[in-house]
PDB file of N, CA and C in Angstrom:
ATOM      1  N   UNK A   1     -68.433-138.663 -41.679  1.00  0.00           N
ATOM      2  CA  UNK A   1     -67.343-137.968 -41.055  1.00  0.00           C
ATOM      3  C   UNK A   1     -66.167-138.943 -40.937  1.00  0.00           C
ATOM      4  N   UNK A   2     -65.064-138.639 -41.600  1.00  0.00           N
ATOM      5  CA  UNK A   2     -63.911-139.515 -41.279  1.00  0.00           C
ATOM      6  C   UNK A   2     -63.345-139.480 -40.124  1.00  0.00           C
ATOM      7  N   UNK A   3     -62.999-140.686 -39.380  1.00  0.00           N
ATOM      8  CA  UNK A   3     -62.658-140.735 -38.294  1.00  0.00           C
ATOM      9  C   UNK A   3     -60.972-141.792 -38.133  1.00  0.00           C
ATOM     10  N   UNK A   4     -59.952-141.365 -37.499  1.00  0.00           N
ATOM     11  CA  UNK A   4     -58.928-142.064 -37.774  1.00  0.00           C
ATOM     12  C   UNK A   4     -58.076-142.113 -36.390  1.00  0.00           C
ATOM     13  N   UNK A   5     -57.243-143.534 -36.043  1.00  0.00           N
ATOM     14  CA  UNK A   5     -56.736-144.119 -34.924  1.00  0.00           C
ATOM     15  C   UNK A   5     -55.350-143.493 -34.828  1.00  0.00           C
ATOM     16  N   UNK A   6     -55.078-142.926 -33.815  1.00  0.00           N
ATOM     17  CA  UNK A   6     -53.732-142.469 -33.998  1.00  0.00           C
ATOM     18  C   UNK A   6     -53.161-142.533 -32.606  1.00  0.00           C
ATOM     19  N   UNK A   7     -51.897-143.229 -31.882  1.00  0.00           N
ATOM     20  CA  UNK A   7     -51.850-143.126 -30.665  1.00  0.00           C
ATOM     21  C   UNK A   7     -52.405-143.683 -29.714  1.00  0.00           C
ATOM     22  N   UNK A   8     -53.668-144.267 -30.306  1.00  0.00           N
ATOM     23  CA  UNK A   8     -54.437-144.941 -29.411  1.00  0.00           C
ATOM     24  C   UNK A   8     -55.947-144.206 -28.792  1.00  0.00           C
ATOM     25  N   UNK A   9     -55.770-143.564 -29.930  1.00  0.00           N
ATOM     26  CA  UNK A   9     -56.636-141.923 -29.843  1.00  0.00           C
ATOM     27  C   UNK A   9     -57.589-141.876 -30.879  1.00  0.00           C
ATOM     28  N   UNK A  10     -59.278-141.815 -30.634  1.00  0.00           N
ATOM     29  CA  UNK A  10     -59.927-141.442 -32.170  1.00  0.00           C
ATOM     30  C   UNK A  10     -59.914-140.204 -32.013  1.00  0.00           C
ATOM     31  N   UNK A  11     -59.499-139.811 -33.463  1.00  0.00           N
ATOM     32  CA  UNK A  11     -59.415-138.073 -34.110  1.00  0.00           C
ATOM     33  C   UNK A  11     -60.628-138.347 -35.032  1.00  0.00           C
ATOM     34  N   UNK A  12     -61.174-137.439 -34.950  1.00  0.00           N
ATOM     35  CA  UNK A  12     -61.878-136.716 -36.736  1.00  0.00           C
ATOM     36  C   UNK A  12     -61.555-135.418 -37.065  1.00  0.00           C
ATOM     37  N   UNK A  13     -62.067-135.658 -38.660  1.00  0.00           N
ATOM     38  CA  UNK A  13     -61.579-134.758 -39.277  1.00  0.00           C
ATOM     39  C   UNK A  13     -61.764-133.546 -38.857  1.00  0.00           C
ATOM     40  N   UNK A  14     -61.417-132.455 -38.641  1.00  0.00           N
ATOM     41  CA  UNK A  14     -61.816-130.920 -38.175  1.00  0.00           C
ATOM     42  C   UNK A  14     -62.563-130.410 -39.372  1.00  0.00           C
ATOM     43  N   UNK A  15     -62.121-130.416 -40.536  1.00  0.00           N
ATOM     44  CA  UNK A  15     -63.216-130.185 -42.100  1.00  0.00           C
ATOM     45  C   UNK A  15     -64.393-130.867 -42.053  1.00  0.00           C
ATOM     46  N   UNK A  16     -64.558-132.158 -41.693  1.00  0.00           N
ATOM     47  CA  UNK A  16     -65.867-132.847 -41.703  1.00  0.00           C
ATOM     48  C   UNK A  16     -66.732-132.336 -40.778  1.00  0.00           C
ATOM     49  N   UNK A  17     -66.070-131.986 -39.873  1.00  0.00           N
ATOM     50  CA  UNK A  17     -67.270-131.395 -38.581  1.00  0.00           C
ATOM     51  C   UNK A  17     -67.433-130.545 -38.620  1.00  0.00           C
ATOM     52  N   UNK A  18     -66.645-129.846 -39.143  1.00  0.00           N
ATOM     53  CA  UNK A  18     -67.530-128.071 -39.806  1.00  0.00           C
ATOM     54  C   UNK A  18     -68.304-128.212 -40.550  1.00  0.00           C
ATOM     55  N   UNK A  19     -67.916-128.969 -41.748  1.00  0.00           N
ATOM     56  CA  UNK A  19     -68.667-128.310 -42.946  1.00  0.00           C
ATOM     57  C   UNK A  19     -70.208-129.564 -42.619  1.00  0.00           C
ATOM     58  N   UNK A  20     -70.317-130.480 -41.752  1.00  0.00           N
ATOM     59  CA  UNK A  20     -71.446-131.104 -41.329  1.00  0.00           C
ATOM     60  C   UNK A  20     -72.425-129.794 -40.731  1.00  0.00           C
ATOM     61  N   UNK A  21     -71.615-129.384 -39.608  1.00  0.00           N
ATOM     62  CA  UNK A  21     -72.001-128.399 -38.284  1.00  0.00           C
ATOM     63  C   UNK A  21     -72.803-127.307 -39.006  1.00  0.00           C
ATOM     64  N   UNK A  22     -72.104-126.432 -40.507  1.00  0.00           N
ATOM     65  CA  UNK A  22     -72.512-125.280 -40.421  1.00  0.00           C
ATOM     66  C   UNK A  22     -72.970-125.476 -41.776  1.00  0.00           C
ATOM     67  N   UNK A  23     -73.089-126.332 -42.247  1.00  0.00           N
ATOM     68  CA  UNK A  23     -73.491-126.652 -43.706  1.00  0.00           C
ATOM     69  C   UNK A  23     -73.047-125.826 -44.858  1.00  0.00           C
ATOM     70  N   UNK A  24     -71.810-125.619 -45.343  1.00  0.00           N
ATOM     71  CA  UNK A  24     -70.920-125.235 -46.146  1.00  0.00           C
ATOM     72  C   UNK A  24     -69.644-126.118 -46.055  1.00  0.00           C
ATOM     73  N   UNK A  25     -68.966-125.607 -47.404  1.00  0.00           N
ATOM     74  CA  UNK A  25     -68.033-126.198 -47.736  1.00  0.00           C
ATOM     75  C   UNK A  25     -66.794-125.661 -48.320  1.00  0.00           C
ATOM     76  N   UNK A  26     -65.876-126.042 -48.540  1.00  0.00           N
ATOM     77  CA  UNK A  26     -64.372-125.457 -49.132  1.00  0.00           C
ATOM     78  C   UNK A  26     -63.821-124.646 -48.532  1.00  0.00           C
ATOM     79  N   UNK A  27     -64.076-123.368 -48.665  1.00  0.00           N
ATOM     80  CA  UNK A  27     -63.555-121.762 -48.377  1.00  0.00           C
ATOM     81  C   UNK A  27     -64.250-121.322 -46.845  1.00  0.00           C
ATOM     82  N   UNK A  28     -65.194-121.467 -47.242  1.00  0.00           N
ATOM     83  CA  UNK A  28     -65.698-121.005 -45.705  1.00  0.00           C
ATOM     84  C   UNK A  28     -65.518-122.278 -44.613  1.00  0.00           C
ATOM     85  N   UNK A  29     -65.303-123.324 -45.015  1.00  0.00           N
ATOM     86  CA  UNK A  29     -64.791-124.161 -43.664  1.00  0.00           C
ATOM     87  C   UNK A  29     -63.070-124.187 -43.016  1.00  0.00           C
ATOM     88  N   UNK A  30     -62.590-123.456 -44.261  1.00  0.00           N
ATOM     89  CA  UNK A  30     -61.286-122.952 -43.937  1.00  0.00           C
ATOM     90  C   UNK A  30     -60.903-121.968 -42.881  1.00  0.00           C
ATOM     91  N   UNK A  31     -61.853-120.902 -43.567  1.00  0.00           N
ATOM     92  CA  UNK A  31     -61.735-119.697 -42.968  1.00  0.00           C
ATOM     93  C   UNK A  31     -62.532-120.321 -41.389  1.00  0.00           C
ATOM     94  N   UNK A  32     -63.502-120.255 -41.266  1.00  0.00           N
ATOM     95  CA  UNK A  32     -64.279-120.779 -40.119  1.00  0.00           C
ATOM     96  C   UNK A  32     -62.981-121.591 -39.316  1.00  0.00           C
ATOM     97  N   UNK A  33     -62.239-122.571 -39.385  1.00  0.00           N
ATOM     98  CA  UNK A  33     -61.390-123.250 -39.190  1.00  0.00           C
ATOM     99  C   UNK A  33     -60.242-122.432 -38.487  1.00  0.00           C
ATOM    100  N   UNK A  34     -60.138-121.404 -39.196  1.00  0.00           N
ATOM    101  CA  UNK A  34     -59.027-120.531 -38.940  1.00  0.00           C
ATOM    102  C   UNK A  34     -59.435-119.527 -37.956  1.00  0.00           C
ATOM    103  N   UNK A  35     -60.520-119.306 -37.744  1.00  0.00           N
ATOM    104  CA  UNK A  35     -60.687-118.067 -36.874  1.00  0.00           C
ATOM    105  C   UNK A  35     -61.008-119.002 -35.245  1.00  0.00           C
ATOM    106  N   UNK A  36     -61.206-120.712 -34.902  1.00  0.00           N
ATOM    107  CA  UNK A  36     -61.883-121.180 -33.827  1.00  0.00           C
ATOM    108  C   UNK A  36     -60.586-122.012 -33.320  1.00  0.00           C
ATOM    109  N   UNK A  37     -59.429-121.773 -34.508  1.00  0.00           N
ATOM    110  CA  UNK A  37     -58.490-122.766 -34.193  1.00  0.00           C
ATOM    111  C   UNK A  37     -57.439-122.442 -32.991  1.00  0.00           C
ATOM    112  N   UNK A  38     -57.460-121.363 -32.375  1.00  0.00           N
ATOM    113  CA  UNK A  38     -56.658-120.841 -31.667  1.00  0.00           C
ATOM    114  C   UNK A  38     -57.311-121.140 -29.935  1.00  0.00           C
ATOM    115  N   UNK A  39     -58.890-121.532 -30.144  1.00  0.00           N
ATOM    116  CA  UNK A  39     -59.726-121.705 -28.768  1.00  0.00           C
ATOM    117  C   UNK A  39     -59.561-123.157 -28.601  1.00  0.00           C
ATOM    118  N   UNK A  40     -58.918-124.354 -29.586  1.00  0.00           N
ATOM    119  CA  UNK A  40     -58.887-125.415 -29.303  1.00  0.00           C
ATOM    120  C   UNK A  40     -57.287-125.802 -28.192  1.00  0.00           C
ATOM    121  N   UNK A  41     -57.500-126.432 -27.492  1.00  0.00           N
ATOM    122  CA  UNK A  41     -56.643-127.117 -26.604  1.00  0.00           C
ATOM    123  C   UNK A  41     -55.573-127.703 -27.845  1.00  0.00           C
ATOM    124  N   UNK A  42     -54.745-127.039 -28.036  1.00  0.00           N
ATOM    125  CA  UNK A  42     -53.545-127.677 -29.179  1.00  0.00           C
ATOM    126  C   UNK A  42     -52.993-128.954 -28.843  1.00  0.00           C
ATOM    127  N   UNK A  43     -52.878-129.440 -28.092  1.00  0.00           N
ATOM    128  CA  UNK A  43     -52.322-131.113 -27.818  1.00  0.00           C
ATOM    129  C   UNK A  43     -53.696-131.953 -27.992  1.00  0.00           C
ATOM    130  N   UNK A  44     -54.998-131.760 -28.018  1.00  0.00           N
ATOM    131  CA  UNK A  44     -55.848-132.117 -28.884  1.00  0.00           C
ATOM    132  C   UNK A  44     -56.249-132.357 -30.498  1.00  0.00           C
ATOM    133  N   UNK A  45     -54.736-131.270 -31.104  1.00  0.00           N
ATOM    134  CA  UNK A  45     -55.256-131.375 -32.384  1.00  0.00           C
ATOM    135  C   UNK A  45     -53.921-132.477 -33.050  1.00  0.00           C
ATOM    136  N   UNK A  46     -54.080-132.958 -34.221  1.00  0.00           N
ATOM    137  CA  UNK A  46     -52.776-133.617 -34.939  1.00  0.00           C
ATOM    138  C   UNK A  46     -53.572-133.688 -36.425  1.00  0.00           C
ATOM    139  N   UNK A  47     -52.433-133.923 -36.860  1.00  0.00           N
ATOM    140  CA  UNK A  47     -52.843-133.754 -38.292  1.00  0.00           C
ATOM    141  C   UNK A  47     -52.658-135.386 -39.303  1.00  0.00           C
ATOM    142  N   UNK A  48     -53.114-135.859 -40.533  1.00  0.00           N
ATOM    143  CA  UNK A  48     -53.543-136.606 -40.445  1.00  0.00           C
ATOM    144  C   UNK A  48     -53.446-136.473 -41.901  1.00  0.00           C
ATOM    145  N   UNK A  49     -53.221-137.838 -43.056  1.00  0.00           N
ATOM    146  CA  UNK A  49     -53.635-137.862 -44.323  1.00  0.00           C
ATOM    147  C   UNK A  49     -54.475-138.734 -44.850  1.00  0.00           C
ATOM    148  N   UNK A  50     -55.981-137.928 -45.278  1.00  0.00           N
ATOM    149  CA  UNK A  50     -57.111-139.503 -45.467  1.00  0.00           C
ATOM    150  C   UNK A  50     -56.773-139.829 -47.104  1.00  0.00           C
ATOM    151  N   UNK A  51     -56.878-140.801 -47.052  1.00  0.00           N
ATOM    152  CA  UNK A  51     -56.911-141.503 -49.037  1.00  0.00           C
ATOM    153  C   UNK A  51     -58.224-140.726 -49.472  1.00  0.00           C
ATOM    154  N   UNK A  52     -58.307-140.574 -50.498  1.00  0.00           N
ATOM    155  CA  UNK A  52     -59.060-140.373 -51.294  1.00  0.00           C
ATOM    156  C   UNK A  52     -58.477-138.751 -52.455  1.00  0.00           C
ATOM    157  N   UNK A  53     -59.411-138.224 -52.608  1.00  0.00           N
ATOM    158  CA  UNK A  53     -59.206-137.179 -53.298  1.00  0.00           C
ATOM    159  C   UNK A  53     -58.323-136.227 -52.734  1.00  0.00           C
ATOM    160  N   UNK A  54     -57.269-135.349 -53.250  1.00  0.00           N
ATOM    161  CA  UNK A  54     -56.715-134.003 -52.274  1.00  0.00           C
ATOM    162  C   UNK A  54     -55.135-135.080 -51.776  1.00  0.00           C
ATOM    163  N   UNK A  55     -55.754-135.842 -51.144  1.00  0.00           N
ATOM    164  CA  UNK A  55     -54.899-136.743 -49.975  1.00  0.00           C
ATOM    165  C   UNK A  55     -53.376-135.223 -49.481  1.00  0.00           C
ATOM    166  N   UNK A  56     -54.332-134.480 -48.677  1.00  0.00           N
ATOM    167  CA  UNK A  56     -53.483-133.548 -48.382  1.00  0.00           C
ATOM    168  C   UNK A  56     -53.028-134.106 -46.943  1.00  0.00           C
ATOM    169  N   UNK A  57     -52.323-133.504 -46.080  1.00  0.00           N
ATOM    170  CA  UNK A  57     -52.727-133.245 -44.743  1.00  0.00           C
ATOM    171  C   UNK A  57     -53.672-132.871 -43.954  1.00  0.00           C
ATOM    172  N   UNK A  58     -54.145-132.586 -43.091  1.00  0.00           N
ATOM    173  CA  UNK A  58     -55.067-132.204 -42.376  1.00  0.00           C
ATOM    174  C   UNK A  58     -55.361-132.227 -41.197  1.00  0.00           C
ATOM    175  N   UNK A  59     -55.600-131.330 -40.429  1.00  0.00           N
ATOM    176  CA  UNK A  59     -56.021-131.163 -38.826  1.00  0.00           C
ATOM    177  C   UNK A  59     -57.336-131.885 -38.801  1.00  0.00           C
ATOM    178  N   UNK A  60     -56.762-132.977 -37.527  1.00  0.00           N
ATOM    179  CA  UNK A  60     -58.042-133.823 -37.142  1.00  0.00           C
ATOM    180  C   UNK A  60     -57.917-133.486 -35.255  1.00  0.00           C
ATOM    181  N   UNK A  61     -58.978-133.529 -34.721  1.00  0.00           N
ATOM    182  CA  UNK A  61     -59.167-133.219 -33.168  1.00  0.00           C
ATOM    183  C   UNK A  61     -59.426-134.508 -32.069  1.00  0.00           C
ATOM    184  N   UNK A  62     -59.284-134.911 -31.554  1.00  0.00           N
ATOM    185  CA  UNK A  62     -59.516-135.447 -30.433  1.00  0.00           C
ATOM    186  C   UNK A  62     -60.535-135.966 -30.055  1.00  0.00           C
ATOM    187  N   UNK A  63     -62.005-137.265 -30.248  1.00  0.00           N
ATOM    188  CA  UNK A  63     -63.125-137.402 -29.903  1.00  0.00           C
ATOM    189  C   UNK A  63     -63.527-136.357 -28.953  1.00  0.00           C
ATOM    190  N   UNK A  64     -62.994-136.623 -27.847  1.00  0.00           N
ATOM    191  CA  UNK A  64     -62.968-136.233 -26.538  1.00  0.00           C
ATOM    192  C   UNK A  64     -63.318-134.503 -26.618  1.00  0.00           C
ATOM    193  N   UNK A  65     -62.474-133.812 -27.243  1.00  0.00           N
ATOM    194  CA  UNK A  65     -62.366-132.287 -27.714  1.00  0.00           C
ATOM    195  C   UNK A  65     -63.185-131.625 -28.828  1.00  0.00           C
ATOM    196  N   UNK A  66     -63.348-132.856 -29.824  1.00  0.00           N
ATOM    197  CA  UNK A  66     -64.631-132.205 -31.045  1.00  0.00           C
ATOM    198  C   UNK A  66     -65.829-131.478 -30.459  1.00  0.00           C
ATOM    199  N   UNK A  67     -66.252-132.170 -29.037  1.00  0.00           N
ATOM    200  CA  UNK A  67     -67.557-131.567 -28.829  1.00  0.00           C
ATOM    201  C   UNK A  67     -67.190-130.162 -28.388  1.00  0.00           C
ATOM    202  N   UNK A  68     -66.054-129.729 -28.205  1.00  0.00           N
ATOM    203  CA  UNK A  68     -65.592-128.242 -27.648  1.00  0.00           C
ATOM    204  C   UNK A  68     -66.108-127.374 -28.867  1.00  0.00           C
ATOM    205  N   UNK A  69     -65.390-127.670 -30.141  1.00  0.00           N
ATOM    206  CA  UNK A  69     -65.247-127.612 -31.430  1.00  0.00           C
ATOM    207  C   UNK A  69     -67.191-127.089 -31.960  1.00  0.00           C
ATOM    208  N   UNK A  70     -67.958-128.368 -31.598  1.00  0.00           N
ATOM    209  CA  UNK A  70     -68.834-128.296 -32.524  1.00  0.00           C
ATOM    210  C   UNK A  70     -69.625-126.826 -31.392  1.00  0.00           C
ATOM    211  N   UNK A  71     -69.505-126.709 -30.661  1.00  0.00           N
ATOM    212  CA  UNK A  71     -69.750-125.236 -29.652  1.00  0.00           C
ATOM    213  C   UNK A  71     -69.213-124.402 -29.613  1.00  0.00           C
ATOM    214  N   UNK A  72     -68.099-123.858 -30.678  1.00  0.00           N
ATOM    215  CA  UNK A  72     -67.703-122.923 -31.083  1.00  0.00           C
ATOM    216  C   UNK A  72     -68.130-122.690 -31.915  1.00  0.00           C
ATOM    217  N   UNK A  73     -68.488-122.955 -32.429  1.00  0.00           N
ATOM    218  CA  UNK A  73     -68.844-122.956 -34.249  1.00  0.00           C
ATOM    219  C   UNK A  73     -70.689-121.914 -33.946  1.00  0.00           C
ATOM    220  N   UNK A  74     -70.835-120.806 -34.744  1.00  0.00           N
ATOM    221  CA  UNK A  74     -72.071-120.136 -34.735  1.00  0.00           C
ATOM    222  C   UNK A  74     -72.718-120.062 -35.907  1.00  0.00           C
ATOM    223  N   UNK A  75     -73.663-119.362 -36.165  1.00  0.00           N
ATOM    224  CA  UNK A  75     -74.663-119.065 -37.231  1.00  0.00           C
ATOM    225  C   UNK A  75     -75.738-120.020 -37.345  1.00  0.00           C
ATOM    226  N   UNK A  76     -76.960-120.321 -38.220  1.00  0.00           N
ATOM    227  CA  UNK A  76     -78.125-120.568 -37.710  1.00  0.00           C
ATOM    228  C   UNK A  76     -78.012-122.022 -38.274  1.00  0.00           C
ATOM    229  N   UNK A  77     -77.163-122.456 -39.282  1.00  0.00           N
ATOM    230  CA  UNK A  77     -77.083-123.961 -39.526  1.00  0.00           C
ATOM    231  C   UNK A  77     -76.489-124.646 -37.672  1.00  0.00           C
ATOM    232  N   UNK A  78     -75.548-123.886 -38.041  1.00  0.00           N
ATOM    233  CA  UNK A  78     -74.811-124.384 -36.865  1.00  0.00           C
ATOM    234  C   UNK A  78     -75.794-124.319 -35.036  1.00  0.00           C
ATOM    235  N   UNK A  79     -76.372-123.743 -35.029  1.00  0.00           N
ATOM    236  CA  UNK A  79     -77.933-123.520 -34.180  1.00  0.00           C
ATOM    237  C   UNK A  79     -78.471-124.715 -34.295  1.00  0.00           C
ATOM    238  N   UNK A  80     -79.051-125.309 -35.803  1.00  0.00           N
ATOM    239  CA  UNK A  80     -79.929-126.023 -35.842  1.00  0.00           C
ATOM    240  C   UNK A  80     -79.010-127.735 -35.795  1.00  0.00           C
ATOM    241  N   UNK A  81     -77.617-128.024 -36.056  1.00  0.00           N
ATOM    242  CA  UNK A  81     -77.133-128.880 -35.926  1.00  0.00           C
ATOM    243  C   UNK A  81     -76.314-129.530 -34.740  1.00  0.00           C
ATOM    244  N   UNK A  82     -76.019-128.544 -34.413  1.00  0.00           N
ATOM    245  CA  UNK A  82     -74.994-128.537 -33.189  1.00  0.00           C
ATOM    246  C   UNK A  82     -75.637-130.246 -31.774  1.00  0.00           C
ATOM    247  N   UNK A  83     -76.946-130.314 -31.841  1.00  0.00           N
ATOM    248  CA  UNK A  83     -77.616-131.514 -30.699  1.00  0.00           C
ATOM    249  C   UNK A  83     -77.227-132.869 -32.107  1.00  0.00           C
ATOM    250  N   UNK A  84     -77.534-132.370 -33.220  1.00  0.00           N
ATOM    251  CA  UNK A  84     -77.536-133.575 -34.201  1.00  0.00           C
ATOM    252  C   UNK A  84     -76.115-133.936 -33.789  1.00  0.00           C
ATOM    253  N   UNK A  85     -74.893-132.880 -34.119  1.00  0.00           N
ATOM    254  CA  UNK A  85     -73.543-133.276 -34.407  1.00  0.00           C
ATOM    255  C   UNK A  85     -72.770-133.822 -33.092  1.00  0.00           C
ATOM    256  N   UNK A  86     -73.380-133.323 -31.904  1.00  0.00           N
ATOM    257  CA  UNK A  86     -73.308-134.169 -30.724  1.00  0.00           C
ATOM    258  C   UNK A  86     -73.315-134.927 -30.199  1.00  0.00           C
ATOM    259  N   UNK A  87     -74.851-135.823 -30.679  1.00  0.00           N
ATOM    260  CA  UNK A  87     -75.151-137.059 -30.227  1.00  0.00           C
ATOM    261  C   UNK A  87     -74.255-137.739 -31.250  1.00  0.00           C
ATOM    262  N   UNK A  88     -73.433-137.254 -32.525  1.00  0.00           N
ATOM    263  CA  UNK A  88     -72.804-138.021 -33.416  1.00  0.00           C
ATOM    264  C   UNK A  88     -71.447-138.193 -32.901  1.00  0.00           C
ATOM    265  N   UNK A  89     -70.680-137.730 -32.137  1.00  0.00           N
ATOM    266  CA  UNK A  89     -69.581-137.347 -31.560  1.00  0.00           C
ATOM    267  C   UNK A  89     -69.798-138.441 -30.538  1.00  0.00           C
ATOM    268  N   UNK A  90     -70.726-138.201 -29.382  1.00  0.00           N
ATOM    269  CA  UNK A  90     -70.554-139.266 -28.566  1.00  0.00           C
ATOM    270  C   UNK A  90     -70.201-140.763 -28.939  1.00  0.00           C
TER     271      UNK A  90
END
């Protein structure tokens, strides 16, 4: 999970912790993304450009606030990961 200093603040990625959380990728971590993004505390979120492939922008969240994040997130991956992606957050 990429994790990055901003402010004095660790963010991670909001894509990495989905598509960890619910075990999918691309399209459905978008969409998923888009329908939980409105329950996040918005001065928690900022956006962010990692190197590598894409090197797009991207919404990254707040240490502090991911664990809000990984408890929104449903379906049965997300059931079975959610204590894993937790203790990873702390």
């Amino acid at each position: 999970m990429r994790v990055v200093l901003l402010n004095g603040k660790e963010y991670l990625s909001t894509r990495d912790l989905i598509k960890h959380t619910i075990e999918k990728t691309g399209k459905s971590v978008v969409q998923v993304w888009a329908r939980v993004k409105a329950q996040i505390n918005a001065q928690a979120l900022a956006t962010h450009k990692f190197k590598g492939s894409g090197e797009v922008m991207q919404d990254v969240i707040e240490r502090r606030e991911a664990r809000w994040l990984v408890r929104l997130l449903t379906g049965e991956a997300a059931e079975r990961n959610r204590r894993r992606m937790l203790d990873a957050i702390c």
